[in-house]
Protein backbone atom coordinates (compact mmCIF):
# COMPACT_ATOMS: atom_id res chain seq x y z
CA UNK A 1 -61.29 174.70 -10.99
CA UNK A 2 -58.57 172.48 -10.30
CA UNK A 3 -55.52 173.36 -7.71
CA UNK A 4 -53.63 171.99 -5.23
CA UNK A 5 -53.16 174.04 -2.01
CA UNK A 6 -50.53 173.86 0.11
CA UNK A 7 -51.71 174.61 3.79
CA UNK A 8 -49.77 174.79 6.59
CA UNK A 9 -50.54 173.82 9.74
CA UNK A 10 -49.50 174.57 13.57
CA UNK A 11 -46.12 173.38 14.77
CA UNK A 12 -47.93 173.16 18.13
CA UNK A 13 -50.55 175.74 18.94
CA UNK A 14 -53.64 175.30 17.61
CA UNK A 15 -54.12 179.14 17.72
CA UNK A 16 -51.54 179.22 15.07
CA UNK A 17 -53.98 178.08 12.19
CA UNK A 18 -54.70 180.52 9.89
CA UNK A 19 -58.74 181.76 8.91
CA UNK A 20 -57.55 181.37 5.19
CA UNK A 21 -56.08 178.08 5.86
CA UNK A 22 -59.40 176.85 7.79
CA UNK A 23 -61.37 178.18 5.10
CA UNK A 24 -59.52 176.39 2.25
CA UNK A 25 -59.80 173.36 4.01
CA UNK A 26 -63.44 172.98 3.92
CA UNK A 27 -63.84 174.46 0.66
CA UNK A 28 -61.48 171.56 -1.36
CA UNK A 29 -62.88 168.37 -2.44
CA UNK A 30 -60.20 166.08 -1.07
CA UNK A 31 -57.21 166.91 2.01
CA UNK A 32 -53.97 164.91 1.55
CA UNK A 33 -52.46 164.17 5.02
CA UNK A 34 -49.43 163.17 6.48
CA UNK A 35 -51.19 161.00 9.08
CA UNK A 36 -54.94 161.26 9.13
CA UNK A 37 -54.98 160.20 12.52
CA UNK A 38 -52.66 162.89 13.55
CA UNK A 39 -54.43 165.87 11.02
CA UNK A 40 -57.89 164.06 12.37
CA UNK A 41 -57.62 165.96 15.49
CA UNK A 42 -56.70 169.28 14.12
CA UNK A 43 -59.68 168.88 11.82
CA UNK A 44 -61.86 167.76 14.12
CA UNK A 45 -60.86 170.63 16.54
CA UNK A 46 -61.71 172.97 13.65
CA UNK A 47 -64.83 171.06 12.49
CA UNK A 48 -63.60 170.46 9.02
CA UNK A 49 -65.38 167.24 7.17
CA UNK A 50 -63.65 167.25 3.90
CA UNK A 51 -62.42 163.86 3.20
CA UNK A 52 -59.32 162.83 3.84
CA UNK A 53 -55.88 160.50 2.64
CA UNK A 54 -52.39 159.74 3.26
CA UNK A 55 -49.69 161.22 1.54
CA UNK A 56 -46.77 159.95 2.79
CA UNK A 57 -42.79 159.79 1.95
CA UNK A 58 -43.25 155.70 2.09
CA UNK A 59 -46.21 156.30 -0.63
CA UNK A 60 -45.86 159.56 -2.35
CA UNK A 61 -44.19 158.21 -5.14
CA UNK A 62 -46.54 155.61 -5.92
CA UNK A 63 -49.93 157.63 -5.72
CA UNK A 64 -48.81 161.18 -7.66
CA UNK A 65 -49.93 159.64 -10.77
CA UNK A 66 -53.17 158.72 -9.47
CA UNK A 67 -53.52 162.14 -7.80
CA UNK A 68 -52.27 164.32 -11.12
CA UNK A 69 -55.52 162.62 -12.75
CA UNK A 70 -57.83 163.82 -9.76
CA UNK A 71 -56.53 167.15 -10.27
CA UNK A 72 -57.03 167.13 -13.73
CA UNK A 73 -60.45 165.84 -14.19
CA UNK A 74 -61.46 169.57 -11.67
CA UNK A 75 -61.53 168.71 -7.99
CA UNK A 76 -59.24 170.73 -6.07
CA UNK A 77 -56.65 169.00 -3.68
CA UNK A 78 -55.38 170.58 0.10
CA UNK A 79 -52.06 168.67 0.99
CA UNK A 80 -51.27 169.21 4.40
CA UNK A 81 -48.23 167.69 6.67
CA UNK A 82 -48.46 167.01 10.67
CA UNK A 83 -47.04 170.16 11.75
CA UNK A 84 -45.70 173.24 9.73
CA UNK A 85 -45.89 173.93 5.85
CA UNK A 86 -45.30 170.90 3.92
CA UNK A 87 -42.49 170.15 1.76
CA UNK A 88 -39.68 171.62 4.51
CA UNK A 89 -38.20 168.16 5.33
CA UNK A 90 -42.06 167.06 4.65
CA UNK A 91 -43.88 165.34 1.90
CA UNK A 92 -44.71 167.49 -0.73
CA UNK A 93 -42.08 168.49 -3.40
CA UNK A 94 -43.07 165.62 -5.75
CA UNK A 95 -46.78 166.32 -6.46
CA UNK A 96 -46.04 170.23 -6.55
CA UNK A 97 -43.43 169.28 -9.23
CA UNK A 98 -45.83 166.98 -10.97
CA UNK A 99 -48.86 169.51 -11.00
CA UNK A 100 -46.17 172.34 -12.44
CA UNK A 101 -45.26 169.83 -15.09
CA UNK A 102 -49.20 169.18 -15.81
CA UNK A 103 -50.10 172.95 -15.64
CA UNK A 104 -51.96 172.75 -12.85
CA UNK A 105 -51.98 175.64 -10.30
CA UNK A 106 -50.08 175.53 -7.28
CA UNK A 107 -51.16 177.58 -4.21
CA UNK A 108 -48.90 177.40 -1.36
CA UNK A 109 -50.77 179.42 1.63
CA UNK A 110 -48.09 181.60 4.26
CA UNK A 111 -48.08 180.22 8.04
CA UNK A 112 -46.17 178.21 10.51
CA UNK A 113 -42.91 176.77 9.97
CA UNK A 114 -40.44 175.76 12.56
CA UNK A 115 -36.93 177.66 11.59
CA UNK A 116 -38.34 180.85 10.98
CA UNK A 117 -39.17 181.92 14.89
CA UNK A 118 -35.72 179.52 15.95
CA UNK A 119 -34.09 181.54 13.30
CA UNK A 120 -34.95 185.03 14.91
CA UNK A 121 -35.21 183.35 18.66
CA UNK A 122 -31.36 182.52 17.84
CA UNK A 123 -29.99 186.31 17.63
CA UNK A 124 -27.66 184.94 15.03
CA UNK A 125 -27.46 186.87 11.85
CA UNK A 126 -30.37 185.90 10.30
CA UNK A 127 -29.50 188.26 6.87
CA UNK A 128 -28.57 185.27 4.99
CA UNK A 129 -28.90 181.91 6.10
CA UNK A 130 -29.09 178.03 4.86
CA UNK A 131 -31.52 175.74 5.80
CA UNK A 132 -30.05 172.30 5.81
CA UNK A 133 -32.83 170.35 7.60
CA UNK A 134 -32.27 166.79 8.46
CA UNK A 135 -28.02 166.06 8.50
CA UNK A 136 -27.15 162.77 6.68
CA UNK A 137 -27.85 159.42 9.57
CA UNK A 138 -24.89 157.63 8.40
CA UNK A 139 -23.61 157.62 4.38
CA UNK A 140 -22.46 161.22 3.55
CA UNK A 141 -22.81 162.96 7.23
CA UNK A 142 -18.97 163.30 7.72
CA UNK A 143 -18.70 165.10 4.21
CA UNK A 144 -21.39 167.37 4.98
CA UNK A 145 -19.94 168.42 8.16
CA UNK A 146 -16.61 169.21 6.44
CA UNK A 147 -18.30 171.34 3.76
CA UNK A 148 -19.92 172.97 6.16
CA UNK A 149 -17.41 173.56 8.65
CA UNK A 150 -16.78 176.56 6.18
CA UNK A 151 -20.03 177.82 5.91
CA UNK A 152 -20.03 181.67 6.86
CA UNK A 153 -23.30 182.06 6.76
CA UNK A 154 -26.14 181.30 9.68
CA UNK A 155 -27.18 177.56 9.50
CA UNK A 156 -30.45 176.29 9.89
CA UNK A 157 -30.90 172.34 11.00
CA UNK A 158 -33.76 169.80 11.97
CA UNK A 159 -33.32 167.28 14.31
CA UNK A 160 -34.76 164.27 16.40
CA UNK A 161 -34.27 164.37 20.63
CA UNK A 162 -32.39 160.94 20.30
CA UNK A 163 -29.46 162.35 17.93
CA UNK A 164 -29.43 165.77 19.30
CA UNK A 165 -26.22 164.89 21.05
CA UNK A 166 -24.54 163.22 18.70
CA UNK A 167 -25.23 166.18 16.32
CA UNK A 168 -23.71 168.53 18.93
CA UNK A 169 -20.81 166.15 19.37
CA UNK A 170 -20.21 167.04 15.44
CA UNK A 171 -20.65 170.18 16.09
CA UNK A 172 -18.08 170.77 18.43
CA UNK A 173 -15.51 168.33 16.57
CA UNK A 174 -15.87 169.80 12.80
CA UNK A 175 -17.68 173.38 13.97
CA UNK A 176 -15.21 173.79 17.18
CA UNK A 177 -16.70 174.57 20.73
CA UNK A 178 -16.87 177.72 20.65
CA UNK A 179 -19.14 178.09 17.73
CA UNK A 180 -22.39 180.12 18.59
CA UNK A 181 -25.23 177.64 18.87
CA UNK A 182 -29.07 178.11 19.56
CA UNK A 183 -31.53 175.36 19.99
CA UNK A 184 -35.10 175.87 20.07
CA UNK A 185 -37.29 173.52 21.57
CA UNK A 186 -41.04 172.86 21.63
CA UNK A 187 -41.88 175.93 19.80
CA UNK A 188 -44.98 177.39 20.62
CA UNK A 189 -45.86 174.95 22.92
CA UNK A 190 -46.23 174.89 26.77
CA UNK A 191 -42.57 173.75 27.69
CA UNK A 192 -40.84 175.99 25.17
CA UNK A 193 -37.42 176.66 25.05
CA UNK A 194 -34.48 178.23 23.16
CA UNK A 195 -31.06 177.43 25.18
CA UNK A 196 -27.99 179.64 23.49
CA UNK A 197 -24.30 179.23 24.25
CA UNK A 198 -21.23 177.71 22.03
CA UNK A 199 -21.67 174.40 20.87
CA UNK A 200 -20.03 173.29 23.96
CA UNK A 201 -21.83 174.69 26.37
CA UNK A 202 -25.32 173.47 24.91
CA UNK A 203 -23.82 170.27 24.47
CA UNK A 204 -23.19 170.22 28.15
CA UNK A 205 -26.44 171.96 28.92
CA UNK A 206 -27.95 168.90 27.14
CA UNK A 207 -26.17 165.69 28.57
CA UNK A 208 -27.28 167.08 31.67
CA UNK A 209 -31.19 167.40 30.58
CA UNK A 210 -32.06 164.90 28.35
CA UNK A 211 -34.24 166.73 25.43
CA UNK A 212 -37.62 166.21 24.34
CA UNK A 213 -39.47 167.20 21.81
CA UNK A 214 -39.36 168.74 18.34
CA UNK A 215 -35.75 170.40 17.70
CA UNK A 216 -34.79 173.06 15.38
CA UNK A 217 -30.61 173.52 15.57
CA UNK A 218 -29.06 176.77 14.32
CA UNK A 219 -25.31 177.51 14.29
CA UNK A 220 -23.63 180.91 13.44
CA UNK A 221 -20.92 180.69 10.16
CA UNK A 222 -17.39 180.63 10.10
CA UNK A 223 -15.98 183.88 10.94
């Protein structure tokens, strides 16, 4: 029968993979990957042979189509991304759109995604929240940051080592310094970390240790 599963994958410990997930994963007739050469080693670690492609955001648009008629002629399609569940701020979203549009089933399997445990690592209020991911580069960032200067609820960003300062910088000017801020680190790998403070103090925190690694940013609303 045809489906496409959605399977998430470790953000960093390999321990983190689900038996379902494993088990889907050898059971489909085709994986979609993000980077085969980075999903090669969590395969091979897990000794799963199923063929595999990229899916991309630099080819996703072109190759739905092409995968849509896979789907519908009965083989059944895993689309993973290189770390977490796919479609947060990862490929995705456009071939689970196209297969609702086609009637196709959809199966999106629970597991690892990066916000969640920086959500609760935060002790923000985590009762209502927005995830914003990824904050404008350039067009449209200052206009975000004023709409969400009033934000009262807990918010929830992604973001690169090389901008974290910059974003903090933001922070601090449209947020103000004293604005609760957590950022977790490396989650669930060896060098870990969640540093908590205002948005000053991490900012400072930071200039002073250069960060590496992949970053999950949240930030407490407006009183």
């Amino acid at each position: 029968m045809s489906k496409l599963y959605i399977v998430p994958t470790p953000i960093g410990n390999l321990q983190d993979m689900t038996f379902r997930a494993i088990e889907v994963l050898r059971e489909v007739d085709l994986i979609l990957a993000e980077d085969t050469r980075t999903s090669g080693k969590l395969l091979k670690h897990f000794e799963i042979n199923t063929p595999s492609q990229s899916h991309h955001m630099h080819n996703e648009h072109k190759t739905v189509e092409g995968l849509i008629n896979k789907l519908k002629s009965g083989i059944s399609i895993a689309l993973i991304s290189d770390a977490g569940t796919p479609a947060i701020s990862d490929p995705g979203f456009l071939l689970t759109r196209a297969c609702i549009e086609n009637n196709i089933e959809v199966d999106c399997l629970p597991g690892a995604t990066a916000f969640v445990p920086a959500l609760v690592n935060s002790g923000l209020p985590n009762d209502k929240f927005v995830f914003e991911g990824f904050l404008p580069v350039k067009k449209g960032r200052q206009t975000r940051l004023k709409l969400l200067a009033e934000e009262t609820r807990t918010m929830i960003f992604y973001e690169s080592p090389h901008k974290l300062l910059k974003t903090l910088t933001n922070f601090c000017e449209y947020f103000g310094e004293n604005r609760p801020v957590s950022v977790s680190r490396e989650l669930t790998k060896l060098y870990e970390e969640t540093i908590r403070g205002t948005a000053k103090e991490v900012l400072d925190y930071y200039t002073n240790k250069p960060p590496k690694g992949e970053i999950v940013i949240v930030v407490g609303g407006k009183k």
